[in-house]
C-alpha atoms as a PDB file:
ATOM      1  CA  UNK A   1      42.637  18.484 -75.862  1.00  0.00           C
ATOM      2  CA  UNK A   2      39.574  16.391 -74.332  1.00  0.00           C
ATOM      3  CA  UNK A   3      38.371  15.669 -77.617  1.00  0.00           C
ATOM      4  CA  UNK A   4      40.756  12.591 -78.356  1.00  0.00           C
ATOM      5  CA  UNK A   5      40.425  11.584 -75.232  1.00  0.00           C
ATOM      6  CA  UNK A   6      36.583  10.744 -75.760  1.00  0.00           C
ATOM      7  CA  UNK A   7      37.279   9.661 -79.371  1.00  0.00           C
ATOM      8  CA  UNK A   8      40.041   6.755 -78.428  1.00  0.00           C
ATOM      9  CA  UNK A   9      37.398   5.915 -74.940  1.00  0.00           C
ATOM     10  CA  UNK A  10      34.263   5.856 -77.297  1.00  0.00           C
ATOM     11  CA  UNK A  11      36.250   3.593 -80.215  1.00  0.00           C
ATOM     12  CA  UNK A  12      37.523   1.464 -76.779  1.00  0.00           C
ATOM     13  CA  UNK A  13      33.750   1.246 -75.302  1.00  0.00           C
ATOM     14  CA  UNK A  14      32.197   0.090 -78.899  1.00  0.00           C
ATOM     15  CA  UNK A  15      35.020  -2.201 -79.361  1.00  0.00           C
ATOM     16  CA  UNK A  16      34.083  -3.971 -76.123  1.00  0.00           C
ATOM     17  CA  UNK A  17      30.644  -3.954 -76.643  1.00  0.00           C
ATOM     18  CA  UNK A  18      31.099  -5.709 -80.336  1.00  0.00           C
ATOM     19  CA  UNK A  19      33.238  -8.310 -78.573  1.00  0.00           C
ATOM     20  CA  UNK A  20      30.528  -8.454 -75.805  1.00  0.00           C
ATOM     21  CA  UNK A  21      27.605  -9.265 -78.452  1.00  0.00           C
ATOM     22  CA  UNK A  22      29.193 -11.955 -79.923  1.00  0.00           C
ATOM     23  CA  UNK A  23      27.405 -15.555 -78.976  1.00  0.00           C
ATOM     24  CA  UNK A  24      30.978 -17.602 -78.438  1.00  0.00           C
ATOM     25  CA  UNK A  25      30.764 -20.770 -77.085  1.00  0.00           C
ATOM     26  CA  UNK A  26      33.856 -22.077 -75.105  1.00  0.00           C
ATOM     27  CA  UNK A  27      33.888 -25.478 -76.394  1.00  0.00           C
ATOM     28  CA  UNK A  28      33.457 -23.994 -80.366  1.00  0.00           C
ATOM     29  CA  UNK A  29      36.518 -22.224 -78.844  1.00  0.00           C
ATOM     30  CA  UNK A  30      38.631 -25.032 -78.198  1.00  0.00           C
ATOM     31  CA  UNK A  31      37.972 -26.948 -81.485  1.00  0.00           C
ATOM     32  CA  UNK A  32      38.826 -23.919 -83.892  1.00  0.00           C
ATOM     33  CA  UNK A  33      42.234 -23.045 -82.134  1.00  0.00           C
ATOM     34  CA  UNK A  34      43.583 -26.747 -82.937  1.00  0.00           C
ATOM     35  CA  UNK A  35      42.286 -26.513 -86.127  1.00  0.00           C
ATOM     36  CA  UNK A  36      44.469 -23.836 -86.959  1.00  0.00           C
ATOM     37  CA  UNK A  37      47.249 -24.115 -84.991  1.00  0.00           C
ATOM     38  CA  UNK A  38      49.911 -25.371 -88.145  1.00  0.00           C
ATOM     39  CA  UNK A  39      48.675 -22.553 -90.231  1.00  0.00           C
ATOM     40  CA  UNK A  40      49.544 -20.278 -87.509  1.00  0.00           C
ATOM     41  CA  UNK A  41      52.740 -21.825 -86.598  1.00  0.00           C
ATOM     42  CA  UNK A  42      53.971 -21.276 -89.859  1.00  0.00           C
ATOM     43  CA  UNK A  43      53.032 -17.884 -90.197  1.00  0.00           C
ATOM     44  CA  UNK A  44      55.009 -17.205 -86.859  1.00  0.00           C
ATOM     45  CA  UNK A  45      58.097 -18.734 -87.537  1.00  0.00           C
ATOM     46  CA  UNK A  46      57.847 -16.872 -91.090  1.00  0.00           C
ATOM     47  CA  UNK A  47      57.504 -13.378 -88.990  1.00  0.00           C
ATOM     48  CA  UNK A  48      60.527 -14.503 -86.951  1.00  0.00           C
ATOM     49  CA  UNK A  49      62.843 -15.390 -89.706  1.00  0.00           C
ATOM     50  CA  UNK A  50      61.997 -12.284 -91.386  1.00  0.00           C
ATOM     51  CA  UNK A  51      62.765 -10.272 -88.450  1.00  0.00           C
ATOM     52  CA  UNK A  52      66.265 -11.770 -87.248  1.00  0.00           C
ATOM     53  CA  UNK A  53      67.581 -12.683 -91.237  1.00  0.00           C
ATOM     54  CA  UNK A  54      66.198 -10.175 -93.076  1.00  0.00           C
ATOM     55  CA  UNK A  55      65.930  -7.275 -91.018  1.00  0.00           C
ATOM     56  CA  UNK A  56      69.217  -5.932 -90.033  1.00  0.00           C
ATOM     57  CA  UNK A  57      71.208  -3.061 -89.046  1.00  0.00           C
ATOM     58  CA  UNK A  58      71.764  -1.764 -92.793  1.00  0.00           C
ATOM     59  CA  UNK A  59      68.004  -1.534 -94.060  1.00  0.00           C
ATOM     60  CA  UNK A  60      66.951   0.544 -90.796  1.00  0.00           C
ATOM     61  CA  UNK A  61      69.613   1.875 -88.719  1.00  0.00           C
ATOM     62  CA  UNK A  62      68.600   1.866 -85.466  1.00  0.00           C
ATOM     63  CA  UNK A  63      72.181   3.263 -84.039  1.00  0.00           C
ATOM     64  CA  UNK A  64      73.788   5.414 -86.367  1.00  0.00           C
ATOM     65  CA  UNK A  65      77.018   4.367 -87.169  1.00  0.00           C
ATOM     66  CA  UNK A  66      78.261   7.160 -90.022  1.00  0.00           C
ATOM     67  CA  UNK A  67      77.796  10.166 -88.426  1.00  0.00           C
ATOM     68  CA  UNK A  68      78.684  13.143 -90.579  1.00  0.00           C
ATOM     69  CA  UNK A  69      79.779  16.062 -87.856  1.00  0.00           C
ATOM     70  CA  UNK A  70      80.892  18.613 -89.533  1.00  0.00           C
ATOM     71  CA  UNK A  71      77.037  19.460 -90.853  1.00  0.00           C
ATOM     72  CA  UNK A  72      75.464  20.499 -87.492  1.00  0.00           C
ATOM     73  CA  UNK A  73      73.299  23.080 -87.285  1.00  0.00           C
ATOM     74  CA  UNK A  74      72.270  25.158 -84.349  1.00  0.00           C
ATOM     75  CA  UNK A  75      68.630  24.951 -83.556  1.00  0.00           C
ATOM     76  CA  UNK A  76      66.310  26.729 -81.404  1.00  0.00           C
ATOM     77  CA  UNK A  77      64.115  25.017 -79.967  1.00  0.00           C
ATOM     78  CA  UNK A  78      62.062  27.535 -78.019  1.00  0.00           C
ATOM     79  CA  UNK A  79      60.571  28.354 -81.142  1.00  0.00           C
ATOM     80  CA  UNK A  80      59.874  25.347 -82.292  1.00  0.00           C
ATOM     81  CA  UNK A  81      57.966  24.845 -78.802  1.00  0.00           C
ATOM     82  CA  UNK A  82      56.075  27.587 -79.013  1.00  0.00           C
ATOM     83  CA  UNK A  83      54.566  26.546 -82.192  1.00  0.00           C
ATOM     84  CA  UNK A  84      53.209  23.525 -81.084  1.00  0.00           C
ATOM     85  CA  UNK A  85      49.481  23.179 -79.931  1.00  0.00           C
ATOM     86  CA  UNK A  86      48.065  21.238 -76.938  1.00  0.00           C
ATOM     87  CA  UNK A  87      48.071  17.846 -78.406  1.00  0.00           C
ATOM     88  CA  UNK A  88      51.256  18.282 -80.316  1.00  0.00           C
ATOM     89  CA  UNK A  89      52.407  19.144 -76.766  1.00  0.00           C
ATOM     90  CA  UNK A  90      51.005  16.333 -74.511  1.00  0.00           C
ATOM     91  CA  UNK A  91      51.590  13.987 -77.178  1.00  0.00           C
ATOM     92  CA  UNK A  92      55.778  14.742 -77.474  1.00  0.00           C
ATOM     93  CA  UNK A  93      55.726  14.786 -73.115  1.00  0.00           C
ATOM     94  CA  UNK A  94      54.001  11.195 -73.455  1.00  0.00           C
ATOM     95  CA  UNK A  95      56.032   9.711 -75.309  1.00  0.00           C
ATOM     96  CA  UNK A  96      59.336  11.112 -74.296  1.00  0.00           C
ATOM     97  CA  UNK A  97      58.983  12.157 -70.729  1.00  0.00           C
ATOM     98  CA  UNK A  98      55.897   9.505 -69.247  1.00  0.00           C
ATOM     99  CA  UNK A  99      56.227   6.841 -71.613  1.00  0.00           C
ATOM    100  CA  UNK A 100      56.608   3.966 -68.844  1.00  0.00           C
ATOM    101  CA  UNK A 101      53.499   4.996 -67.271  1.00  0.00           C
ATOM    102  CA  UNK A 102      52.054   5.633 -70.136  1.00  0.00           C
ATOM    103  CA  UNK A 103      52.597   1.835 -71.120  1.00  0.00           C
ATOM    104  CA  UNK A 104      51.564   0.801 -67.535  1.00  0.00           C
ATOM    105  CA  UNK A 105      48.167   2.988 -67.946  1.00  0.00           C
ATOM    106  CA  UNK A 106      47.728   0.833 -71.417  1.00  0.00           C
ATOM    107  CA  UNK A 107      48.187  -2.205 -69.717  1.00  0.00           C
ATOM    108  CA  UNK A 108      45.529  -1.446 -66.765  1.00  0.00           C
ATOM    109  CA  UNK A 109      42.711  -0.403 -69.439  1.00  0.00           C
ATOM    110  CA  UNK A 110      43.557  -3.850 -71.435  1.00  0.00           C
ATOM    111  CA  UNK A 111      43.110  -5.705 -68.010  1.00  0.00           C
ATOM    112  CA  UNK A 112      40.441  -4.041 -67.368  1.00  0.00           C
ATOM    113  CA  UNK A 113      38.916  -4.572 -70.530  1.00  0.00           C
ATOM    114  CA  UNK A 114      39.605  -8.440 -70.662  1.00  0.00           C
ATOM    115  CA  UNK A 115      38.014  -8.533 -67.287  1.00  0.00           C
ATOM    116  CA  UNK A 116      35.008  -6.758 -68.265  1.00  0.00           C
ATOM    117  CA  UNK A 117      34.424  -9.436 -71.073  1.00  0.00           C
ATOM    118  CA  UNK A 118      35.039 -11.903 -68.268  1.00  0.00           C
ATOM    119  CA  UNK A 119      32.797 -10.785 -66.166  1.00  0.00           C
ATOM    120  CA  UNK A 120      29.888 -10.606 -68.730  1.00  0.00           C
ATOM    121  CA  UNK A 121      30.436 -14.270 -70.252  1.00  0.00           C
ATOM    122  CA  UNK A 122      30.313 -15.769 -66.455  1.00  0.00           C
ATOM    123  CA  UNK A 123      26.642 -17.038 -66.628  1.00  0.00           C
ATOM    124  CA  UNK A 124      25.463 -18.239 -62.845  1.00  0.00           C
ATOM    125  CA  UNK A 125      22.943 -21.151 -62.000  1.00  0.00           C
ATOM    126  CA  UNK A 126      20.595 -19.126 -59.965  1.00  0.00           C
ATOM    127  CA  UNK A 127      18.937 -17.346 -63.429  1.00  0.00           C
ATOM    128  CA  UNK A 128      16.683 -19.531 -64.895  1.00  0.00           C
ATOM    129  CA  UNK A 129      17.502 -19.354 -69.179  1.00  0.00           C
ATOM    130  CA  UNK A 130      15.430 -19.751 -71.851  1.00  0.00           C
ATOM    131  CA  UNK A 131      16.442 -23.041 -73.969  1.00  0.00           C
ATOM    132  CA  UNK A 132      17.372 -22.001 -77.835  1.00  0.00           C
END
């Protein structure tokens, strides 16, 4: 059960030391994004269309409206339960049961990940740099 735990916070701590190493100027920055801005428009509005035209009801049914009662089927679920290992178990209560605060917990680790970058591009006045 701990093991994913340190698998998803090691993949989290080398993703924000990759982003970390990078040498990203904040002017470069600013240049690139209008540079690209129509390409990325377009790509947007072509995601958009494709999910309010294309997308609808019929190709995945969200609420079923055809449901075919007569077919049901009594299930026990104990068993099923009692089959299930610890992650197959914290995984279904997470995302059933705590999925709000799961969300909320996701949120607080990206804040506190975007801060940590923050923090580590703020360069004071005091430290005396080397000139490149």
């Amino acid at each position: 059960m701990i093991f994913p735990i340190v698998h998803i916070g090691a993949i989290a701590v080398s993703f924000l030391f990759v982003v970390m190493m990078f040498n990203i100027q904040i002017a470069e920055i600013h240049e690139e994004v209008l540079r690209y801005l129509p390409v990325s428009g377009i790509i947007g509005l072509i995601f958009w269309w494709e999910m309010f035209f294309i997308l609808d009801n019929e190709s995945i049914p969200l609420l079923p409206t055809k449901r075919n009662t007569t077919s049901l089927r009594y299930t026990v679920y104990a068993e099923k339960v009692r089959s299930w290992t610890n992650l197959e178990t914290l995984g279904n209560l997470l995302n059933t049961y705590y999925f709000v605060w799961f969300l909320v917990l996701s949120l607080i680790l990206l804040v506190a990940m975007i801060g940590a970058i923050l923090l580590t591009m703020h360069r004071t006045t005091k430290v005396k740099r080397k000139k490149k």
